[in-house]
Protein backbone atom coordinates (compact mmCIF):
# COMPACT_ATOMS: atom_id res chain seq x y z
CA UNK A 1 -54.95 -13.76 54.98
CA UNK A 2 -55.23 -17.33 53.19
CA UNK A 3 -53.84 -15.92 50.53
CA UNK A 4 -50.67 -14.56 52.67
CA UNK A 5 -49.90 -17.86 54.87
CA UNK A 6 -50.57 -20.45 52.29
CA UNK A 7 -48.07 -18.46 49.68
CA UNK A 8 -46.02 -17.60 52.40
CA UNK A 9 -46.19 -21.11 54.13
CA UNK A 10 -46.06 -23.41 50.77
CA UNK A 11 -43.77 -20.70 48.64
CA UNK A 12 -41.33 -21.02 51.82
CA UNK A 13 -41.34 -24.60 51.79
CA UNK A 14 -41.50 -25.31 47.85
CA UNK A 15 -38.75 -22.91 47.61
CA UNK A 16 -36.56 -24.74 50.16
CA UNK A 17 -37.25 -27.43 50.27
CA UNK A 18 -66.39 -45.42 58.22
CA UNK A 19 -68.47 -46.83 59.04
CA UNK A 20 -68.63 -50.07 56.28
CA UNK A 21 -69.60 -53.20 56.30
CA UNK A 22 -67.13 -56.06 58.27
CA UNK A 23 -64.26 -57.02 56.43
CA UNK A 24 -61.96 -59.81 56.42
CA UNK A 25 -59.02 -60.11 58.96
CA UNK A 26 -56.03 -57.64 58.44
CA UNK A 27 -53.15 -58.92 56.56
CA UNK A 28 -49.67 -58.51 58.36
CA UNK A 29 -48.22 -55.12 56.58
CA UNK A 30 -46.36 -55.37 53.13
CA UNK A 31 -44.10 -52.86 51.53
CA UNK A 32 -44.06 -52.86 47.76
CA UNK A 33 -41.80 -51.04 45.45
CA UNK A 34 -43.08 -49.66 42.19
CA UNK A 35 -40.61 -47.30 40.24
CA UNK A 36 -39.95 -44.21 41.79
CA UNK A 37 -42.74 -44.82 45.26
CA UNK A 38 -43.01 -47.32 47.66
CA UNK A 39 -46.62 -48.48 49.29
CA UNK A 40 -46.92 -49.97 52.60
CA UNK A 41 -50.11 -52.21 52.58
CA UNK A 42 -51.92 -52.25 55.33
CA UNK A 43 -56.02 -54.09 56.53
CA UNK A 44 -58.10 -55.93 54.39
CA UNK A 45 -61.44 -54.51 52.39
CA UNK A 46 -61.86 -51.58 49.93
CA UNK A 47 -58.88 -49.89 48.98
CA UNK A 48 -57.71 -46.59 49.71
CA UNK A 49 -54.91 -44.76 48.14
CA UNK A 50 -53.00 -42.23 50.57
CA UNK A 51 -50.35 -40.33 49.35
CA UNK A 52 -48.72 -37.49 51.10
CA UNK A 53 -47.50 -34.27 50.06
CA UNK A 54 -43.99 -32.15 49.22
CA UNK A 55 -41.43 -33.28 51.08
CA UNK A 56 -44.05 -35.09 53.90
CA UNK A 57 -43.41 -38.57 55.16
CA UNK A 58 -47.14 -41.48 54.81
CA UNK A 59 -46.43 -41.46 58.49
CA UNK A 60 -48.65 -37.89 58.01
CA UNK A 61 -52.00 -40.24 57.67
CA UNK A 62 -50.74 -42.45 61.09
CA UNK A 63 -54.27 -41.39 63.10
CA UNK A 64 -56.40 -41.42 60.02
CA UNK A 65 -54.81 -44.76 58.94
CA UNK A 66 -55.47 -46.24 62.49
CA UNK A 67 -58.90 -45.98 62.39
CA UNK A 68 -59.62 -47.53 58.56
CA UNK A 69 -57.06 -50.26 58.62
CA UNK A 70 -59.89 -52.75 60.29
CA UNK A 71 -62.27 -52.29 57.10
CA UNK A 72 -60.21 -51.14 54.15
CA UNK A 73 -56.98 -52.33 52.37
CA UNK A 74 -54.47 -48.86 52.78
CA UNK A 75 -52.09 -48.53 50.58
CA UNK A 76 -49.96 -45.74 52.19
CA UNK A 77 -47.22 -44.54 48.88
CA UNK A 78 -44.26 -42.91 50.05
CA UNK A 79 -42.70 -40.64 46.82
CA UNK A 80 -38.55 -41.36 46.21
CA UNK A 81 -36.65 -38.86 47.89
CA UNK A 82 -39.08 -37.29 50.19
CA UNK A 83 -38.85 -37.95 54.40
CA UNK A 84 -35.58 -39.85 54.00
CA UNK A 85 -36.61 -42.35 51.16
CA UNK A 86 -34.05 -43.16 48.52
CA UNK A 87 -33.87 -40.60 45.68
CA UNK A 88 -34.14 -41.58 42.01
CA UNK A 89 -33.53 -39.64 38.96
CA UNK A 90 -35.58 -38.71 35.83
CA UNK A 91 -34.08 -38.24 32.38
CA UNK A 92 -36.34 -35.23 32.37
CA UNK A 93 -36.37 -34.04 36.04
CA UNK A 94 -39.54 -34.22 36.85
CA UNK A 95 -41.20 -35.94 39.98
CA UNK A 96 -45.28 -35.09 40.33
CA UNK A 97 -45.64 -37.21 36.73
CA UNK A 98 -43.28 -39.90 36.96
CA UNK A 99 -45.19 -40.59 40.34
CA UNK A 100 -48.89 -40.58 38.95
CA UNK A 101 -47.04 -43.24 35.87
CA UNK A 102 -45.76 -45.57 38.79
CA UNK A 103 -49.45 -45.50 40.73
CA UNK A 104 -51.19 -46.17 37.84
CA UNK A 105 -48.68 -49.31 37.28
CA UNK A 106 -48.83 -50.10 40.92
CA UNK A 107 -52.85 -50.15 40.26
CA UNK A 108 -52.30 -52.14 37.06
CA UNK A 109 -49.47 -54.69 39.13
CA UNK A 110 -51.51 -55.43 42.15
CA UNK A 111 -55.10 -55.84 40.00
CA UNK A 112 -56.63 -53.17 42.09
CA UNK A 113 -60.27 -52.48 41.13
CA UNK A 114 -61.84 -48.59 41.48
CA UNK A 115 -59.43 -47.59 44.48
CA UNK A 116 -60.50 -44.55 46.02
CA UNK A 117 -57.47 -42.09 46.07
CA UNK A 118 -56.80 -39.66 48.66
CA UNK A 119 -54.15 -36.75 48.27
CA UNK A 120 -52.74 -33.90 49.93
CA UNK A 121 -51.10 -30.94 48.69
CA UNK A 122 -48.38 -32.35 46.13
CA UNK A 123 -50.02 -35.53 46.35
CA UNK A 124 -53.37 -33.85 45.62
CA UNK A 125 -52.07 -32.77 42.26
CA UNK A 126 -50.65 -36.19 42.24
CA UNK A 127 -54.17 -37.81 42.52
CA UNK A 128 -55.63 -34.86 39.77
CA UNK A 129 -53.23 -35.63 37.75
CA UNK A 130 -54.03 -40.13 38.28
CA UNK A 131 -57.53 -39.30 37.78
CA UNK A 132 -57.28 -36.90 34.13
CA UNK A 133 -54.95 -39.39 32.54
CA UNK A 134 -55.70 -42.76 33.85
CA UNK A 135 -59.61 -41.99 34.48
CA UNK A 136 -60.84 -45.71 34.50
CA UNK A 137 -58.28 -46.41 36.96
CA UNK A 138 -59.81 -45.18 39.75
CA UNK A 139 -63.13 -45.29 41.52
CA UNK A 140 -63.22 -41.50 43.63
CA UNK A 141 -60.46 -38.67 44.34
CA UNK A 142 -60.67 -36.81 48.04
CA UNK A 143 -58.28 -33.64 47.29
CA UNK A 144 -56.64 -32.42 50.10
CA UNK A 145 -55.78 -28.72 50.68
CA UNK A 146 -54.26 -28.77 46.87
CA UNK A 147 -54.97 -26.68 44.06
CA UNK A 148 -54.55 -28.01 40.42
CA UNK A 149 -52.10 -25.08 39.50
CA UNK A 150 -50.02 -24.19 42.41
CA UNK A 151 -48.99 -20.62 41.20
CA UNK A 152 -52.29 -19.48 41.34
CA UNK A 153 -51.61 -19.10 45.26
CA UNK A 154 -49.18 -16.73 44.15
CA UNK A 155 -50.20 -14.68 41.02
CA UNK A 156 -54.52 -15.49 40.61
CA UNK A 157 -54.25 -14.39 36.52
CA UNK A 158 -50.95 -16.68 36.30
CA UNK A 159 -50.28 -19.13 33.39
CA UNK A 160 -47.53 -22.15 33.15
CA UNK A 161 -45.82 -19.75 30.93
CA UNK A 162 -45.83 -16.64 33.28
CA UNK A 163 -44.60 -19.04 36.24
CA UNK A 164 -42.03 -20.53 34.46
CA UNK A 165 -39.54 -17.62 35.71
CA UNK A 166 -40.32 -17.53 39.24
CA UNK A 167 -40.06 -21.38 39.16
CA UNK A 168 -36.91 -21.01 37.86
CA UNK A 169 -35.46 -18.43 40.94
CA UNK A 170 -37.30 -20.69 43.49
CA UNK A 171 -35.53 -23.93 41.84
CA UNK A 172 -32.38 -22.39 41.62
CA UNK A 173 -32.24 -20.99 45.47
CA UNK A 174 -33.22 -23.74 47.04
CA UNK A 175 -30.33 -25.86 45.55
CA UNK A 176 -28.11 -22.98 46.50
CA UNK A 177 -29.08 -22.46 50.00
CA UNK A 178 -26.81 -23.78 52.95
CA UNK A 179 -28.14 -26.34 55.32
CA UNK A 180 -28.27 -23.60 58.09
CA UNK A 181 -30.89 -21.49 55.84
CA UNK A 182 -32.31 -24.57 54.78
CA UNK A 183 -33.00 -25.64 58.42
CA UNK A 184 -34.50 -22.32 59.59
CA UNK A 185 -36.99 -21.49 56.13
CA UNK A 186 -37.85 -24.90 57.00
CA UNK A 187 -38.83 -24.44 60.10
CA UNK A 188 -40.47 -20.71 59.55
CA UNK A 189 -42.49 -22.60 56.67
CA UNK A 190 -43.81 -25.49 58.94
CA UNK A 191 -45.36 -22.81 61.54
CA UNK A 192 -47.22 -21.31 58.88
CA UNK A 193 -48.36 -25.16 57.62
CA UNK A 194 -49.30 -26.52 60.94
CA UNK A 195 -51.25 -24.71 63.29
CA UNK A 196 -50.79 -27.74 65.70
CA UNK A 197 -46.72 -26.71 67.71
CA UNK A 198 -46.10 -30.45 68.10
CA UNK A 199 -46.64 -32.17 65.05
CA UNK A 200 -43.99 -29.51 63.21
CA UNK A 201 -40.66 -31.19 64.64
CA UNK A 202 -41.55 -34.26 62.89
CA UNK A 203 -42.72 -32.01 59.67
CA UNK A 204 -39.39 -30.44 59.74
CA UNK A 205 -37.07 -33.37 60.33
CA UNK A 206 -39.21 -35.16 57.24
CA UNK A 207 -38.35 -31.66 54.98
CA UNK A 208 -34.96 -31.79 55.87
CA UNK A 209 -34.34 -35.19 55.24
CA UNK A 210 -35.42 -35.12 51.81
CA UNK A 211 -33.30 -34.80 48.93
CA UNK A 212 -32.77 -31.74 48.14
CA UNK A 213 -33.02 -31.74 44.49
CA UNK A 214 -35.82 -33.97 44.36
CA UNK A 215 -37.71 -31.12 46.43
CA UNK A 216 -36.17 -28.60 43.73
CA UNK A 217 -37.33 -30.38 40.85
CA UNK A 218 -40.85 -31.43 42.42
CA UNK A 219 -41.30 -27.57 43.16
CA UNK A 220 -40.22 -26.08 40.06
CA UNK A 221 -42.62 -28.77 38.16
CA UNK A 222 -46.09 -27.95 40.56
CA UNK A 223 -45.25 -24.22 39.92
CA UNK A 224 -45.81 -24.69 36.25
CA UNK A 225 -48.18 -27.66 35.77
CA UNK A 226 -51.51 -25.97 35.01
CA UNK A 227 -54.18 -28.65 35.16
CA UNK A 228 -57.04 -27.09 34.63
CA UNK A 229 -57.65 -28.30 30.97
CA UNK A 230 -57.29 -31.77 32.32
CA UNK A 231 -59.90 -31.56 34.82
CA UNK A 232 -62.82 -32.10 32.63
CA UNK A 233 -61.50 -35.66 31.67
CA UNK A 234 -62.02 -36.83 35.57
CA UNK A 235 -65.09 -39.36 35.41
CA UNK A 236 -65.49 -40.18 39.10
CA UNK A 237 -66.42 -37.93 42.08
CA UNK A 238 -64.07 -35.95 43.22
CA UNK A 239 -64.41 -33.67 46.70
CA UNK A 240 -61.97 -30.81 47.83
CA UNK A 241 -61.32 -30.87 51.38
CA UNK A 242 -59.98 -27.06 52.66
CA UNK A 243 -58.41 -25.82 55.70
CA UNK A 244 -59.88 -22.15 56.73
CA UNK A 245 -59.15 -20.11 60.07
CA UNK A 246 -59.56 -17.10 61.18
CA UNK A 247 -55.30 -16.07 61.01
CA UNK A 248 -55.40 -16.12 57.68
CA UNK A 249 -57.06 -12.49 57.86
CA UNK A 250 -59.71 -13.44 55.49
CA UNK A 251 -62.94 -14.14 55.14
CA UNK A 252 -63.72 -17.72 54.55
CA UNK A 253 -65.97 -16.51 51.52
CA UNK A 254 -62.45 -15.56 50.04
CA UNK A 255 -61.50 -18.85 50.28
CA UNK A 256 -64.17 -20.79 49.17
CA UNK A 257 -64.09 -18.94 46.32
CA UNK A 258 -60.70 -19.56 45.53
CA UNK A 259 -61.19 -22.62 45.43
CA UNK A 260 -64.56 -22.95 43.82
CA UNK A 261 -62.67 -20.95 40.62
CA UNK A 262 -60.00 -23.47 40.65
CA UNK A 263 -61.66 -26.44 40.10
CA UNK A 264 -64.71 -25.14 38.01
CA UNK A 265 -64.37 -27.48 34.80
CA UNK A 266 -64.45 -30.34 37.33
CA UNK A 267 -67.13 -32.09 36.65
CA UNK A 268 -69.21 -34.59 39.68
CA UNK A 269 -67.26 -31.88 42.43
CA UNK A 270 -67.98 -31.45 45.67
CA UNK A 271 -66.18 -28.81 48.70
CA UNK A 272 -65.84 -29.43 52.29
CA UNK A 273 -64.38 -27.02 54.10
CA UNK A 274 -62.50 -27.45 57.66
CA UNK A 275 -62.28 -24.63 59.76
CA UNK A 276 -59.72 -24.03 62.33
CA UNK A 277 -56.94 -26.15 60.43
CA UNK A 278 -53.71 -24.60 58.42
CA UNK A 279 -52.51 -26.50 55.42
CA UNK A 280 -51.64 -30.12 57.20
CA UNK A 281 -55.56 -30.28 57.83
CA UNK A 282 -55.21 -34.25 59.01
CA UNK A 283 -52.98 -33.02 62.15
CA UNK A 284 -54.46 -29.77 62.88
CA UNK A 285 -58.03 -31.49 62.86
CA UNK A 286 -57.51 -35.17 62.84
CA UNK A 287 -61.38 -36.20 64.21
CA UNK A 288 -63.01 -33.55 61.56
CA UNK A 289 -60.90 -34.76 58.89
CA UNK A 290 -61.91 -38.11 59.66
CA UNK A 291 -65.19 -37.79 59.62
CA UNK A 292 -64.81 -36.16 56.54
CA UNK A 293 -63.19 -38.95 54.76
CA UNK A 294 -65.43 -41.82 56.63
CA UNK A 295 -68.70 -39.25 54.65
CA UNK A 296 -66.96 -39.47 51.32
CA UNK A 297 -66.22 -43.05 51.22
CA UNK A 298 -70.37 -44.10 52.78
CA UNK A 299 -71.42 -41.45 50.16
């Protein structure tokens, strides 16, 4: 069921771990630091915000990247201490905010007008999280496969309070677990997250070449950020892309309607489910997922 492989597949993981108009000549690639991310710029046009999820590498939007760099500005953020990137620590331990403060400076630094911001999983909440508290900041969100409280995957009538336990155990075994177990929950965890057998090596090597307490701290704070009271602040449009198929022992109804729930005080919302897909729905389905995100940006 969805409801078994993603809280099997992300639990295992957190707890171990266009069609437009011509556009100017591409700009030779630029990498700019901003607190605790890094961007690689890439093309020249409209910009687009990518940023990838827990423990997950930018090189996750290669194929989607390859086909928008010749009309849109990318700016592909890689999060400190995920996929081999330098670590960097926060007087308070926390990861998913500090990030959405240092894209909202990068935005305010590089005089970037109405970007349109696309997320997955971790960085889905990441984008959420841009659009409720920086609203003017950005121009649309595309939500990837995220939900805007993660424990709901696990416990449907949970609250940031009633997580804060679990958190805690998940936290607190990942930092304790050896590199063997590490390596192998990894691995389990990736099957379950990619339906697609050869995009997981490169999954798994990006998992366990992350810091391991950023992952820690990242997962503990996701389990207990509920922003569902937030979501009503969002002023732009915002669509929720999905991965569904049929091993998740569900129907898709089941789904949708998780989702739908979720994100109900969203206001401006739309859904777009992707069949045959687990949770990294850009390698599973690359072509449908770009066609997806070529319809939300000509919308």
């Amino acid at each position: 069921m969805r409801a078994g492989v993603t809280l099997a597949g992300i639990g295992t993981t957190l707890a171990l771990l266009s069609a437009s108009p011509a556009q100017p000549a591409a700009l030779p690639p630029v990498t700019v630091n901003q607190g605790g991310i890094s961007v690689l710029v890439q093309g020249s046009g409209t910009d687009i915000i990518l940023i990838p999820g827990f423990a997950s590498s930018y090189e996750v939007w290669a194929d989607l990247a390859s086909g928008l760099r010749h009309s849109h500005r990318l700016h592909l953020v890689q999060v400190a201490g995920f996929a081999g990137s330098p670590a960097v620590s926060n007087p308070d331990g926390k990861v998913v905010a500090p990030t959405v403060e240092a894209i909202a400076e990068y935005i305010r630094s590089q005089r970037i007008e109405a970007p349109v911001v696309i997320g997955h999983s971790l960085g889905g909440e990441v984008a959420l999280m841009l659009g409720a508290r920086h609203p003017d900041q950005v121009g649309r969100l595309m939500i990837v496969d995220a939900m805007p409280f993660y424990t709901l995957l696990f416990y449907p009538s949970a609250t940031s309070e009633t997580a804060t336990p679990h958190a805690a155990a998940m936290r607190d075994a990942m930092l304790a677990a050896t590199p063997e177990q590490a390596h192998a929950m990894q691995q389990a965890a990736i099957a379950r997250l990619a339906k697609t057998e050869a995009v997981r090596p490169g999954l798994v090597a990006a998992g366990m070449n992350s810091d391991r307490k950023t992952m820690a701290n990242a997962m503990y704070e996701l389990m207990v950020t509920d922003l569902r009271p937030e979501l009503e602040r969002i002023k732009v449009p915002v669509e929720v892309v999905y991965a569904y198929d049929l091993l998740y022992g569900v129907e898709a109804s089941h789904i949708d309607a998780m989702f739908h729930n979720a994100y109900a005080s969203t206001p401006n919302i739309s859904f777009r489910r992707i069949d045959g897909s687990f949770h990294f729905i850009m390698l599973d389905q690359p072509e449908l997922f770009a066609s997806a995100v070529i319809k939300f940006l000509n919308r």
